[in-house]
Protein backbone atom coordinates (compact mmCIF):
# COMPACT_ATOMS: atom_id res chain seq x y z
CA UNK A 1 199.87 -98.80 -112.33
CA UNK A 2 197.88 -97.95 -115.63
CA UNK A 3 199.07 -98.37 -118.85
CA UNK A 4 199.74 -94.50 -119.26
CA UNK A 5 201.78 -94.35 -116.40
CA UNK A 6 204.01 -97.32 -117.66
CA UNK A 7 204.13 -95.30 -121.12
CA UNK A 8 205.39 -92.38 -119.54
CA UNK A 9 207.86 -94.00 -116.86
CA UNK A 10 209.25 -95.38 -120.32
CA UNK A 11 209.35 -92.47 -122.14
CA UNK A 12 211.46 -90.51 -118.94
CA UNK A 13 214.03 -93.38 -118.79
CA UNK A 14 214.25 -93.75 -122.11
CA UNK A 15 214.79 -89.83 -122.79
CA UNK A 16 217.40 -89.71 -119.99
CA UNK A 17 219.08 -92.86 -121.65
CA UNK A 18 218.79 -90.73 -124.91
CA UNK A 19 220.03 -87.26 -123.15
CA UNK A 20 223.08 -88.94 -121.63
CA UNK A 21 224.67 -90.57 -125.08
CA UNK A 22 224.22 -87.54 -126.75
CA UNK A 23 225.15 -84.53 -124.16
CA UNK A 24 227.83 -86.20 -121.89
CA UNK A 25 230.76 -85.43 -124.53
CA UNK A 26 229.56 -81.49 -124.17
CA UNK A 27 229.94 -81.44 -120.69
CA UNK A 28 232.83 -83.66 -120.26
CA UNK A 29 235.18 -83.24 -122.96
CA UNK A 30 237.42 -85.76 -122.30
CA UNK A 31 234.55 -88.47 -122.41
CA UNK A 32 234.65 -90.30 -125.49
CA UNK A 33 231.26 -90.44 -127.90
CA UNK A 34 231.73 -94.03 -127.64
CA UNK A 35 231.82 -94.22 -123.43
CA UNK A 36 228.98 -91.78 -123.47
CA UNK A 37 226.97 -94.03 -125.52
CA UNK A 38 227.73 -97.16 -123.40
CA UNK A 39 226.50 -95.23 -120.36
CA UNK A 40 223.04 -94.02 -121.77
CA UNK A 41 223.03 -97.72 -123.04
CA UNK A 42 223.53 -98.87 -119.00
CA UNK A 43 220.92 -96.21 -117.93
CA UNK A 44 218.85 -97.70 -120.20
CA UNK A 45 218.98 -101.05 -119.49
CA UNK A 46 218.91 -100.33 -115.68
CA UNK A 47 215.76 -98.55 -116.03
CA UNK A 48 214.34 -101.50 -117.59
CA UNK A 49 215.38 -103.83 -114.98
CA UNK A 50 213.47 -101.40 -112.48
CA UNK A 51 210.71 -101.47 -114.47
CA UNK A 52 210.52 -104.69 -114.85
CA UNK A 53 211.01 -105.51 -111.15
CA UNK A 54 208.08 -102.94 -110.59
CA UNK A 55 205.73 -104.28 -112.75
CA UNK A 56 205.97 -107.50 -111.10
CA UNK A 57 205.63 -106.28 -107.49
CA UNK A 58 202.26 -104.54 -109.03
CA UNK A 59 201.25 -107.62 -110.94
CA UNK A 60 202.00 -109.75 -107.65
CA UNK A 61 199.68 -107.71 -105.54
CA UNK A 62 197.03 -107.62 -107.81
CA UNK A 63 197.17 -111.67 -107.79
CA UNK A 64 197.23 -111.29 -103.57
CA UNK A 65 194.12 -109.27 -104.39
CA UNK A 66 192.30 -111.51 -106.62
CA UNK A 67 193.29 -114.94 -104.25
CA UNK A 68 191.85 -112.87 -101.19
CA UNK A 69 188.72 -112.17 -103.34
CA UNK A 70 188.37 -115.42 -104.33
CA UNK A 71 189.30 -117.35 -100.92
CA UNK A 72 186.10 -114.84 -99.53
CA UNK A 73 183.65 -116.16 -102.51
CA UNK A 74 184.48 -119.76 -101.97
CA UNK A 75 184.01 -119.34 -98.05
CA UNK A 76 180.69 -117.58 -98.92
CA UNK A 77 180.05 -120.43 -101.41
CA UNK A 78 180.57 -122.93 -99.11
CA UNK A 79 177.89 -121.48 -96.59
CA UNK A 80 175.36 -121.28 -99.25
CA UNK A 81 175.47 -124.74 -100.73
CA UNK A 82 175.31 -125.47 -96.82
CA UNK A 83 172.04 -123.97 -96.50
CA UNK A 84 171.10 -125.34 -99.50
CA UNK A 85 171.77 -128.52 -98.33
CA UNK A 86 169.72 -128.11 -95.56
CA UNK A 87 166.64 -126.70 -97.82
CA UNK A 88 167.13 -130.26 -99.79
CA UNK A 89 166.95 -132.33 -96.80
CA UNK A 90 163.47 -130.26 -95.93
CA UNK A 91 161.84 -130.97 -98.75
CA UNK A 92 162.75 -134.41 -99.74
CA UNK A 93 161.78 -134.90 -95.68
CA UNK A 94 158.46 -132.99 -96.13
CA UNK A 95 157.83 -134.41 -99.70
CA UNK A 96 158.06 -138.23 -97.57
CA UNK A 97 155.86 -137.67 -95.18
CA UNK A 98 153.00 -135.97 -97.29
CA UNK A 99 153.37 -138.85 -99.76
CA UNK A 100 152.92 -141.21 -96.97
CA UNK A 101 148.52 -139.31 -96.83
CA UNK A 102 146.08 -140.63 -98.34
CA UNK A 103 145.56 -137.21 -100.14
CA UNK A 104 148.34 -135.50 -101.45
CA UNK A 105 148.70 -132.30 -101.73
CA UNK A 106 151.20 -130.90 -103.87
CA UNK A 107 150.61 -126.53 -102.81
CA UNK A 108 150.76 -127.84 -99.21
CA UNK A 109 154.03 -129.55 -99.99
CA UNK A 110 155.23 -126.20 -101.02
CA UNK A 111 153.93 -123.97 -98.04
CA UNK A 112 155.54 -126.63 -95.69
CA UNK A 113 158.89 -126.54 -97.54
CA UNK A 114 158.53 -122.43 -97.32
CA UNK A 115 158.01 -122.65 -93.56
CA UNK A 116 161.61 -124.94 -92.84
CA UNK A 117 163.21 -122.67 -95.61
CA UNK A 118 162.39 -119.83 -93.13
CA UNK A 119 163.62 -121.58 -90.49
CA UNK A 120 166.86 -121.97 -92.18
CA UNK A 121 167.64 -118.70 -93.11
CA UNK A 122 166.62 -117.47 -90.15
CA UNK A 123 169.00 -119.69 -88.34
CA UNK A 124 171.91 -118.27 -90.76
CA UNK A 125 170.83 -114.84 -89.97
CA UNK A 126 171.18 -114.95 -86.41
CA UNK A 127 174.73 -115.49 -86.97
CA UNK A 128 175.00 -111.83 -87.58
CA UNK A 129 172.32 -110.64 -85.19
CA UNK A 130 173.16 -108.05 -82.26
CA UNK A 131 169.99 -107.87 -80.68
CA UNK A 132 170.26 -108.92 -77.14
CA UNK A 133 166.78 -111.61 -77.28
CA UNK A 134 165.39 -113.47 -74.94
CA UNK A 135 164.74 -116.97 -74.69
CA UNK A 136 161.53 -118.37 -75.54
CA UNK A 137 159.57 -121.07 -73.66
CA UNK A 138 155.78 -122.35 -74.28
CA UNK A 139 153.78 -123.90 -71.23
CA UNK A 140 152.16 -126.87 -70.97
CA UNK A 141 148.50 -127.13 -70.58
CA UNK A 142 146.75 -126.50 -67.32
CA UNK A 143 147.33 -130.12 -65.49
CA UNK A 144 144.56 -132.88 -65.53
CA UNK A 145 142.42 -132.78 -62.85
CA UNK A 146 144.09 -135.96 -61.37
CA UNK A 147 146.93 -133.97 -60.49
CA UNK A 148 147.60 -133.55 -56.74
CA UNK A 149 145.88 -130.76 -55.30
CA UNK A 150 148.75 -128.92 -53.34
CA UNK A 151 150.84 -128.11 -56.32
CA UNK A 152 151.66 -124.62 -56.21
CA UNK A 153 152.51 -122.63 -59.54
CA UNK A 154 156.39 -121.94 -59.98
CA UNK A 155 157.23 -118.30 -57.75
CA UNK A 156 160.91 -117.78 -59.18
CA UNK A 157 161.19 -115.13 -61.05
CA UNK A 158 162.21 -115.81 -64.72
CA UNK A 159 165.83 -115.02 -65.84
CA UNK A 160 165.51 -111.99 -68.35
CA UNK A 161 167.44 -115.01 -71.12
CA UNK A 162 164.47 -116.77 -71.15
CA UNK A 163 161.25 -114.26 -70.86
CA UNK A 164 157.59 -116.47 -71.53
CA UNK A 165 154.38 -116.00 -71.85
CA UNK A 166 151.44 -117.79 -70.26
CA UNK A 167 150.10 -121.02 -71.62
CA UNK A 168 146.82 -120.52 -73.92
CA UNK A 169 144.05 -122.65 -73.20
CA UNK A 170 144.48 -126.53 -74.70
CA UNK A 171 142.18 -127.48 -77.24
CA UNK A 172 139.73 -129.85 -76.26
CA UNK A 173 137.72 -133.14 -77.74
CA UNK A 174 138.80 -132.39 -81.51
CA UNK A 175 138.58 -135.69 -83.66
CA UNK A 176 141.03 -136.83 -85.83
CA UNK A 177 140.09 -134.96 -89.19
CA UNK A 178 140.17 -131.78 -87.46
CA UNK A 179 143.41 -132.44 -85.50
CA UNK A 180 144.81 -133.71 -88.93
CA UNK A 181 144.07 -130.46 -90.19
CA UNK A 182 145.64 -127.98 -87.24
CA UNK A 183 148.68 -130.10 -88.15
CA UNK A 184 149.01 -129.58 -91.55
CA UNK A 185 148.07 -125.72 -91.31
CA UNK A 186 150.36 -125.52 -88.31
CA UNK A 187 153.16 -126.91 -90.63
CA UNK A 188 151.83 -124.64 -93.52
CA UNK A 189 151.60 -121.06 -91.39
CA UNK A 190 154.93 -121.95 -89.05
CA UNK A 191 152.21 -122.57 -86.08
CA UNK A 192 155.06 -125.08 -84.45
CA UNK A 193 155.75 -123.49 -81.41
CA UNK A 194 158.73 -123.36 -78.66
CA UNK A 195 158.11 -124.58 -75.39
CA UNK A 196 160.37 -124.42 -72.19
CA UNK A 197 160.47 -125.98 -68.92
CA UNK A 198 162.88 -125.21 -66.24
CA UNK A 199 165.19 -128.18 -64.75
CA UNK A 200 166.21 -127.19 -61.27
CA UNK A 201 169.52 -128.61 -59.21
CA UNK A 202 168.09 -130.26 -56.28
CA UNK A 203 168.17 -129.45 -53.12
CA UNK A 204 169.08 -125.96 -54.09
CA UNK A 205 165.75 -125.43 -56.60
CA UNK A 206 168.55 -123.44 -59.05
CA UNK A 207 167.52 -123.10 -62.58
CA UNK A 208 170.41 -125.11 -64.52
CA UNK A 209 168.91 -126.10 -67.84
CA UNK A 210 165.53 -126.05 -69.95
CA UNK A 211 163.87 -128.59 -71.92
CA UNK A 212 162.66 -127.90 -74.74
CA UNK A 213 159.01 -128.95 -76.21
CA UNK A 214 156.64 -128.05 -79.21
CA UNK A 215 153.30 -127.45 -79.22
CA UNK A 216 151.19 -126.25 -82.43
CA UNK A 217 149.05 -123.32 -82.36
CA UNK A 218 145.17 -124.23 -82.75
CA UNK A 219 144.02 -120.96 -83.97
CA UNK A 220 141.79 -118.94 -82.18
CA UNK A 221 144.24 -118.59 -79.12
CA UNK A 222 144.28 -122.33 -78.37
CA UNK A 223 147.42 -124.76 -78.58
CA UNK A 224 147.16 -128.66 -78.92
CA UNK A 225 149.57 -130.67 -76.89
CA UNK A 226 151.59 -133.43 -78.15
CA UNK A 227 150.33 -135.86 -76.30
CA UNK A 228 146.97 -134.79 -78.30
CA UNK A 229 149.05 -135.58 -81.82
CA UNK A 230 152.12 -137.68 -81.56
CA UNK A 231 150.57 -141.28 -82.42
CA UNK A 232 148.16 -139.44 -85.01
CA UNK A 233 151.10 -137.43 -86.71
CA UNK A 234 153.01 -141.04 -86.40
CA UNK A 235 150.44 -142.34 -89.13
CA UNK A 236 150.20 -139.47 -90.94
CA UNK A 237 153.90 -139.12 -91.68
CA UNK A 238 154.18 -135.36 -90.32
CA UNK A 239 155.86 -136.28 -87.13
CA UNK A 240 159.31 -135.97 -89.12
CA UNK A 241 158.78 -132.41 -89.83
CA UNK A 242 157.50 -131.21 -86.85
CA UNK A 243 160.97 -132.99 -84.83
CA UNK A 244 162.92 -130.93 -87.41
CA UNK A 245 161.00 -127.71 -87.37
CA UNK A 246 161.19 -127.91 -83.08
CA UNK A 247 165.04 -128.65 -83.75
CA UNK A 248 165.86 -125.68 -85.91
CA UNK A 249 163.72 -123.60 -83.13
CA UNK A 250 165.85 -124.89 -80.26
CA UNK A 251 169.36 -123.96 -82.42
CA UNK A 252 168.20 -120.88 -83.32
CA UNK A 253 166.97 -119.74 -80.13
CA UNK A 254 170.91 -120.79 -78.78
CA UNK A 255 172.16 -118.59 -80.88
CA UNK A 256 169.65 -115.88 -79.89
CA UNK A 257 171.20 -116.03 -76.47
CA UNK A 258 174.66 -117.14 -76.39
CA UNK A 259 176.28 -113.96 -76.49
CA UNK A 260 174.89 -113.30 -73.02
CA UNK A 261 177.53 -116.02 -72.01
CA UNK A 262 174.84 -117.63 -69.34
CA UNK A 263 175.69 -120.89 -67.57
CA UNK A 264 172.51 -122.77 -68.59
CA UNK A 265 171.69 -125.62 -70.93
CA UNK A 266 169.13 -127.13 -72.86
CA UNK A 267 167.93 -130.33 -73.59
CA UNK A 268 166.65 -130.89 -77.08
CA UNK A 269 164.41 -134.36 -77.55
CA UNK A 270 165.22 -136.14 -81.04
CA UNK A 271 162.63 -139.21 -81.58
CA UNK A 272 163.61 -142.32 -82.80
CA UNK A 273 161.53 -141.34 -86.48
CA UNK A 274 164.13 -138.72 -86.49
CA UNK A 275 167.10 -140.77 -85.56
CA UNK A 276 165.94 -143.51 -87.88
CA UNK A 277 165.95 -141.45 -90.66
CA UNK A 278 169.79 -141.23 -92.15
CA UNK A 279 170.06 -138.70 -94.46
CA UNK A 280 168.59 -136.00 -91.96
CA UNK A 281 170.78 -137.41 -89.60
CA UNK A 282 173.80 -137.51 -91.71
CA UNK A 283 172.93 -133.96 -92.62
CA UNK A 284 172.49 -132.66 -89.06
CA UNK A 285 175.78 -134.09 -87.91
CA UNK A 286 177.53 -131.78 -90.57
CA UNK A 287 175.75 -128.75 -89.85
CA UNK A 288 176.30 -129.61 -86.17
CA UNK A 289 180.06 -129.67 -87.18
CA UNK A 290 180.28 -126.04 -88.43
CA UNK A 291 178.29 -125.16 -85.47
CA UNK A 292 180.36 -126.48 -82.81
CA UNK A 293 180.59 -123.62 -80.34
CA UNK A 294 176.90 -124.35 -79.68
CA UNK A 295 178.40 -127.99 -77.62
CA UNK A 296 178.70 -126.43 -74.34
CA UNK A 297 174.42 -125.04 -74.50
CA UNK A 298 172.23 -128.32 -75.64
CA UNK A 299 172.08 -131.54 -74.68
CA UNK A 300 170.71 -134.10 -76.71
CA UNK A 301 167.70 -136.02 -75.27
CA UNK A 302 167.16 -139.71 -77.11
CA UNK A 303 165.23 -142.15 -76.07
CA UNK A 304 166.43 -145.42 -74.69
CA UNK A 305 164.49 -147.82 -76.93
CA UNK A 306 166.11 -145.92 -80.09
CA UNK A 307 169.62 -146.10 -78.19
CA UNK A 308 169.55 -149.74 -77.88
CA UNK A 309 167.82 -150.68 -80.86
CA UNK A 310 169.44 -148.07 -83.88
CA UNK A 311 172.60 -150.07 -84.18
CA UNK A 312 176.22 -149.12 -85.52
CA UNK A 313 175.71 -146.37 -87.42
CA UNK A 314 173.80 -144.34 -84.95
CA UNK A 315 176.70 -145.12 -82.60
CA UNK A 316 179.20 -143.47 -85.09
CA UNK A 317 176.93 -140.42 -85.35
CA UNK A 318 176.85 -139.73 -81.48
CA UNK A 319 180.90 -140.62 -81.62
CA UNK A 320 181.31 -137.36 -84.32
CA UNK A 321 178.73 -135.11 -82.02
CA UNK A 322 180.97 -136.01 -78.68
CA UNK A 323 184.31 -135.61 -80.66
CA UNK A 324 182.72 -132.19 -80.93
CA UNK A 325 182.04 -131.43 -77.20
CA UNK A 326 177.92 -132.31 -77.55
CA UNK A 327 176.65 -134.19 -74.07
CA UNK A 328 173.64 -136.35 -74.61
CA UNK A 329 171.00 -137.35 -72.07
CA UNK A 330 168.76 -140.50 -71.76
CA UNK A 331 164.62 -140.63 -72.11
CA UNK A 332 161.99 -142.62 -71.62
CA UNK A 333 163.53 -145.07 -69.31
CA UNK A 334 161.41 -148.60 -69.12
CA UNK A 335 164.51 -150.15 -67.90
CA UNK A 336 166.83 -148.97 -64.84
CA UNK A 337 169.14 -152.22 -65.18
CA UNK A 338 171.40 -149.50 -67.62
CA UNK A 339 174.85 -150.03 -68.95
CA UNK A 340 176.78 -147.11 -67.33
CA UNK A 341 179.99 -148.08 -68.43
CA UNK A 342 178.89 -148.21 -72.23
CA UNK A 343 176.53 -144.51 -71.55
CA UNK A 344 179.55 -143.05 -70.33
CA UNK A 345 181.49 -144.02 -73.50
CA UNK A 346 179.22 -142.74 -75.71
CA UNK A 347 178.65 -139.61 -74.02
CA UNK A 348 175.77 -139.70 -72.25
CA UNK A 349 175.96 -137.50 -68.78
CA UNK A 350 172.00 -136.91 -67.61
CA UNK A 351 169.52 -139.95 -67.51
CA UNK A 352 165.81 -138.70 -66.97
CA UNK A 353 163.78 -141.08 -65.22
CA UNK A 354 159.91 -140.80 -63.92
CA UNK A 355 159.30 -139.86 -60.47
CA UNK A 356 156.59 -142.31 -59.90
CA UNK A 357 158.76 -145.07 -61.67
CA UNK A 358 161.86 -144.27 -59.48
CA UNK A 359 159.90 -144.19 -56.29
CA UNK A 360 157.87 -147.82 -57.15
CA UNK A 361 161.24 -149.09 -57.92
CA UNK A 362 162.51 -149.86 -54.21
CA UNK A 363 166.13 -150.80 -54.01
CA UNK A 364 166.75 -150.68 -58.00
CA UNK A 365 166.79 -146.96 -57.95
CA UNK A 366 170.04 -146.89 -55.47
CA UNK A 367 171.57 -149.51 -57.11
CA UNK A 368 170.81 -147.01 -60.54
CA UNK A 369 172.22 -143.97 -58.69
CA UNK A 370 175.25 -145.59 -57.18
CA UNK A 371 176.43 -146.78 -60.85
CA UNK A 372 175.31 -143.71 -62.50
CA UNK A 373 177.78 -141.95 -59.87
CA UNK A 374 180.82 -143.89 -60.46
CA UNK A 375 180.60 -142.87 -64.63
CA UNK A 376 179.51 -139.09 -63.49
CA UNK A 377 176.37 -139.45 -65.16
CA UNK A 378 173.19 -137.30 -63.48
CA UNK A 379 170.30 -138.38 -62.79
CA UNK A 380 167.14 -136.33 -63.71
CA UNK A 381 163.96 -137.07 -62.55
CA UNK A 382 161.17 -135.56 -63.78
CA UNK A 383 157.16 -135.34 -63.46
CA UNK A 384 157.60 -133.85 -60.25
CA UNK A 385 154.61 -132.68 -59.03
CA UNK A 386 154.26 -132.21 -55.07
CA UNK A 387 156.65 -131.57 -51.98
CA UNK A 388 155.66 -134.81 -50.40
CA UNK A 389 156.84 -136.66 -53.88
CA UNK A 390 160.35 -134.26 -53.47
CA UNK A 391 161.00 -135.04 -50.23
CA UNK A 392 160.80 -139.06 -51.37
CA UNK A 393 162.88 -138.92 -54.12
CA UNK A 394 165.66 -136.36 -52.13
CA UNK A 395 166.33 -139.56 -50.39
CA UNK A 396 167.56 -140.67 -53.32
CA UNK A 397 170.40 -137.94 -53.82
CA UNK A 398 168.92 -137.12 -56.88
CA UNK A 399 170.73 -134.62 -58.74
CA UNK A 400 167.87 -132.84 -60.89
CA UNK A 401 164.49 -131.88 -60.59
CA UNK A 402 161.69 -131.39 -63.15
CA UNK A 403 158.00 -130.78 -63.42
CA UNK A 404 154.91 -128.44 -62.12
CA UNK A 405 156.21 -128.16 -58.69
CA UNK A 406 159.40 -126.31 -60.07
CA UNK A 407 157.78 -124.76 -63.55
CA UNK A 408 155.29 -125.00 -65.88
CA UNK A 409 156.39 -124.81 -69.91
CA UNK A 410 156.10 -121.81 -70.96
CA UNK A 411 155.09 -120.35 -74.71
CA UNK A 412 157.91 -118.63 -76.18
CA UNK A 413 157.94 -114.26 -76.76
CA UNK A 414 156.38 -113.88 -79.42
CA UNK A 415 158.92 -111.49 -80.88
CA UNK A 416 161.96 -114.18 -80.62
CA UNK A 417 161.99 -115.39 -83.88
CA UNK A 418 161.75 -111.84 -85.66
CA UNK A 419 164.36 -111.52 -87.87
């Protein structure tokens, strides 16, 4: 209520108050000046009580009002220094590894710190986003010619959550300088690409999760793989940035799809650079956090040198990320004489083992299945590449599959990361 309208509730109390001292005796003759007085005094007063009483009710909703405003701003400021948080721990990460090159480039700095920004917000947007997208997958490059000869190309058709498109053609015999440079452009002009494979349960050949992969456009319609760059972006110091880029991809295409409530997972790699770096780390768990309904869709892939070798405080990261619901799965297995009892404690419920390894292993590989049974851990085995090599390994009771025989990687849509 204005101050006008206070003025003028005033002014009619007051008047009445006024009206009733001064008229009463005329209409009630045996009412004293005195009494009549006293009750224009009481109307009075009582109409300043109510007043009163309703100018607090007015003042107290306009405080609800301001706390509600204010509650919203500090939720909204909350999510912002969030994101800013996250556009820190891009740069200071990009900054690293370009200060690690021989020649440092301070505009290149910049365009790689604009491509992760993009990332970011992008990843915020999609909060909002009602578009019903598909997912987006990146193929591998057409197998080396050592491959067996009766692999046949995946037939299933491709749920409509995770539309591809075919592999371009790999980019061949490029030295280092000029693989150095599709790097650094491919960081520069967001040329980091999405990549899925299909992991199939076995013997059914159902599509239960994807794995996800990067690959970095070449230009001119070719990709390079990473087995092309990973020891050369090692040295360089870009392999940092490209994990991160390939893990924003793989959250933000989650949240692309998650409305569509389908029972599939994905398994997102993190390399030990990535894990041995703390303040991304530390920074991932909390975002992580605030993104918990995401636990149920990705599994976390780390390999098993980095688990046995990264020490407490890796251990305490992987605690918070299962207190949240997040599974994790074991990589690059050298050694099948595992600790079940301790990957079941921390977690872990897939272990991904080579098909060639598991099949040269003899009895090991049963004794590895029956104690990855009793902790209801699964085993994946991947590189899977012919019938004859299926058959072998079904006597295994495997519980996965993965490679060419059941699905290529595919390139994502193009139009999945639109905004």
């Amino acid at each position: 209520m204005g101050p006008i309208r206070h003025l003028l509730l005033f002014a009619v109390y007051a008047s009445a108050s006024l009206a009733a001292g001064l008229l009463l005796p005329d209409y009630f003759p045996a009412l004293a000046p005195a009494e009549a007085y006293a009750i224009g005094a009481f109307a009075f007063l009582l109409g300043l009580v109510l007043h009163e009483a309703l100018a607090r009710t007015e003042r107290e909703a306009w405080l609800a009002r301001q706390i509600l405003a204010l509650q919203q701003a500090q939720g909204s400021t909350a999510a912002e220094l969030q994101r800013i948080g996250l556009e820190a721990t891009a740069f200071r990460t990009t900054l690293e590894s370009r200060d690690r090159q021989s020649r440092f480039d301070v505009g290149s700095v910049v365009a790689e710190v604009k491509v992760l920004q993009s990332l970011i917000e992008k990843l915020y947007a999609s909060r909002s986003a009602t578009e019903t997208a598909s997912s987006a997958e990146e193929s591998t490059p057409q197998p080396p010619d050592t491959r067996p000869a009766q692999i046949v190309p995946p037939s299933p058709a491709v749920p409509a959550a995770t539309a591809t498109v075919p592999m371009p053609p790999v980019a061949r015999d490029l030295d280092e300088p000029a693989l150095l440079d599709i790097l650094r452009e491919g960081l520069q002009k967001d040329r980091i690409e999405l990549a899925l494979q299909p992991i199939v349960s076995l013997p059914q050949r159902k599509r239960r999760f994807y794995e996800c992969f990067s690959r970095v456009r070449a230009g001119h319609g070719l990709v390079v793989m990473p087995e092309q760059y990973i020891q050369l972006a090692e040295r360089s110091g870009l392999i940092t940035a490209i994990d991160n880029m390939l893990l924003f991809r793989c959250i933000q295409l989650l949240r692309k799809i998650r409305h569509r409530s389908l029972e599939i997972g994905f398994f997102c790699n993190i390399s030990q650079h990535t894990l041995s770096d703390r303040a991304f780390l530390r920074d991932f768990v909390r975002f992580m956090q605030d993104n918990a309904e995401l636990a149920s869709s990705i599994i976390f892939e780390f390999p098993q040198r980095a688990v046995a070798t990264l020490g407490d405080n890796f251990r305490r990261d992987l605690q918070e990320l299962a207190q949240l619901g997040f599974r994790f799965s074991l990589d690059q297995v050298a050694d099948l004489d595992l600790d079940a009892d301790f990957l079941s404690q921390q977690r872990f419920r897939f272990v991904k083992v080579d098909a060639a390894k598991l099949l040269a292993s003899g009895s090991a590989a049963a004794e590895l299945k029956k104690r990855l049974d009793s902790r209801g851990i699964d085993l994946v085995v991947e590189k899977i590449e012919s019938e004859a090599a299926l058959v072998e390994l079904l006597d295994f009771n495997i519980d996965f599959g993965q490679g060419y025989l059941f699905g290529e990687p595919r390139l994502s849509r193009a139009d999945l990361y639109a905004a």
